[in-house]
Protein backbone atom coordinates (compact mmCIF):
# COMPACT_ATOMS: atom_id res chain seq x y z
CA UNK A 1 105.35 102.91 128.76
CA UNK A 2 105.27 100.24 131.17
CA UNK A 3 102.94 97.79 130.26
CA UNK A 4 101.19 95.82 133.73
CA UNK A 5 101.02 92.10 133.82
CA UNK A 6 98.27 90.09 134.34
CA UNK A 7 99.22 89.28 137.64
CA UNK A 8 98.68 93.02 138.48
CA UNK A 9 95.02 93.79 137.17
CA UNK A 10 94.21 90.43 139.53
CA UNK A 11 95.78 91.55 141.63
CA UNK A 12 94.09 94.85 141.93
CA UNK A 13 90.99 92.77 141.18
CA UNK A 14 91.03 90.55 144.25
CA UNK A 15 91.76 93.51 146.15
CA UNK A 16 89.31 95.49 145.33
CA UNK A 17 86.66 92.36 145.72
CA UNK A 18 87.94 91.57 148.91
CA UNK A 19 87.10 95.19 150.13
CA UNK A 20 83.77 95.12 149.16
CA UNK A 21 82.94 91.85 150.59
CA UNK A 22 84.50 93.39 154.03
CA UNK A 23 82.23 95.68 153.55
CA UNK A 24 79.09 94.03 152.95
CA UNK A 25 80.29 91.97 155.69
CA UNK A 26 81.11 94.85 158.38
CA UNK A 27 78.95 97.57 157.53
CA UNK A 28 75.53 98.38 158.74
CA UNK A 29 74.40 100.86 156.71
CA UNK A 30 72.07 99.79 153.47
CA UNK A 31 73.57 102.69 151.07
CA UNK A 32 77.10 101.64 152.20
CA UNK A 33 76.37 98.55 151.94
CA UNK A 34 75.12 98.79 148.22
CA UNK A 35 78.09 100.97 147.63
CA UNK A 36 80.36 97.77 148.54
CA UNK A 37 78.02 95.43 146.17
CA UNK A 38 79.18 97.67 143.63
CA UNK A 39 82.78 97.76 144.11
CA UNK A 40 82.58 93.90 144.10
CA UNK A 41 80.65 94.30 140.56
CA UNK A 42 83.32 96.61 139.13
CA UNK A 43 86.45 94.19 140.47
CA UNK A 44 84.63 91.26 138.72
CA UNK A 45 84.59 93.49 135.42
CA UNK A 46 88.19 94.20 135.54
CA UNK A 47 89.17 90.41 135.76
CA UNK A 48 86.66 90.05 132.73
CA UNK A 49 88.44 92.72 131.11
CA UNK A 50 92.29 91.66 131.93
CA UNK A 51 91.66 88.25 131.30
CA UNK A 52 89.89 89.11 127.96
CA UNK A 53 92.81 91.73 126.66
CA UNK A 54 95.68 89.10 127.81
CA UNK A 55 93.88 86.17 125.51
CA UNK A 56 93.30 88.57 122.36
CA UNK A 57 89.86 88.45 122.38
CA UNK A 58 86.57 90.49 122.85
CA UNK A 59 84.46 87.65 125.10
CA UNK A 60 85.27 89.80 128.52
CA UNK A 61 84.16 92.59 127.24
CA UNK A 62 80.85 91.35 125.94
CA UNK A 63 80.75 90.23 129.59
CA UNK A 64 81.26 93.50 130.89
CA UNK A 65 78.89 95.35 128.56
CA UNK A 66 76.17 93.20 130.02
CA UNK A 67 77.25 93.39 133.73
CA UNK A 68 77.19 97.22 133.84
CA UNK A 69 73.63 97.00 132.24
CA UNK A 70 72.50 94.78 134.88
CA UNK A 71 74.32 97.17 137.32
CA UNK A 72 72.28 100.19 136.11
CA UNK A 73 69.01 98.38 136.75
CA UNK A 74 69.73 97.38 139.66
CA UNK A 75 71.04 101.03 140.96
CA UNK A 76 67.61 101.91 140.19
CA UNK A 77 65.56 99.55 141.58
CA UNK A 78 67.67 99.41 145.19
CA UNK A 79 68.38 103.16 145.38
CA UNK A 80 64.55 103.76 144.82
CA UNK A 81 64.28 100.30 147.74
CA UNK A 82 66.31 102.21 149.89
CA UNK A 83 64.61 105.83 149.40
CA UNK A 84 60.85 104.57 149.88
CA UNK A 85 61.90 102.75 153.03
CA UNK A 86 64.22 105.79 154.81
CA UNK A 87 61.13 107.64 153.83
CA UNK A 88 58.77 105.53 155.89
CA UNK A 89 61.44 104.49 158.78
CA UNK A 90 63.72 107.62 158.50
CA UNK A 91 67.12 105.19 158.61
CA UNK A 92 68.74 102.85 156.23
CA UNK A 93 70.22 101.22 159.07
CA UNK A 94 69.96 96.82 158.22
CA UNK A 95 69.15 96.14 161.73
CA UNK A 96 65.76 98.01 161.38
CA UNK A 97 64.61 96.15 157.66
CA UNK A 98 63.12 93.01 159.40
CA UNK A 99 60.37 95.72 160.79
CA UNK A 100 58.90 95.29 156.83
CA UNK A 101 57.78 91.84 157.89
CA UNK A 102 54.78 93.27 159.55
């Protein structure tokens, strides 16, 4: 078994960061938009994660336990965001959420 460096899982860390920032960047679309907020979430957890296995000790994962728990709460709380207002405005499109100012 081949066993990956840590140069690797930052690597795949950076990458994975740097597409959901593109896509919070590009994208238009609230749910996609959350989707790539997420992705930047997870790639944060995996440099907690590498950085805690390569230094022998458990501090990254404490980290992540916490992270995903704040994840999960906020899943809720924007999904049900996002679902009241395509209920009112019928799209999730960003260029539309400034209308909640009135």
């Amino acid at each position: 078994m081949i066993s990956a460096s840590l140069n690797a899982y930052i690597a795949v860390s950076a990458l994975l960061f740097a597409i959901g920032f593109l896509g919070v960047l590009v994208r238009r679309n609230t749910l996609v938009i959350f989707m790539c907020l997420e992705l930047m979430l997870i790639a944060s957890t995996l440099a907690l994660v590498a950085f805690s296995r390569f230094n022998g000790t458990m501090d990254g994962n404490t980290f992540v336990f916490f992270i995903l728990t704040v994840a999960a709460a906020e899943v809720a709380v924007g999904l049900a965001i996002i679902v009241a207002y395509f209920r009112k405005k019928q799209t999730v499109q960003v260029d539309h959420i400034n209308e909640l100012k009135n």
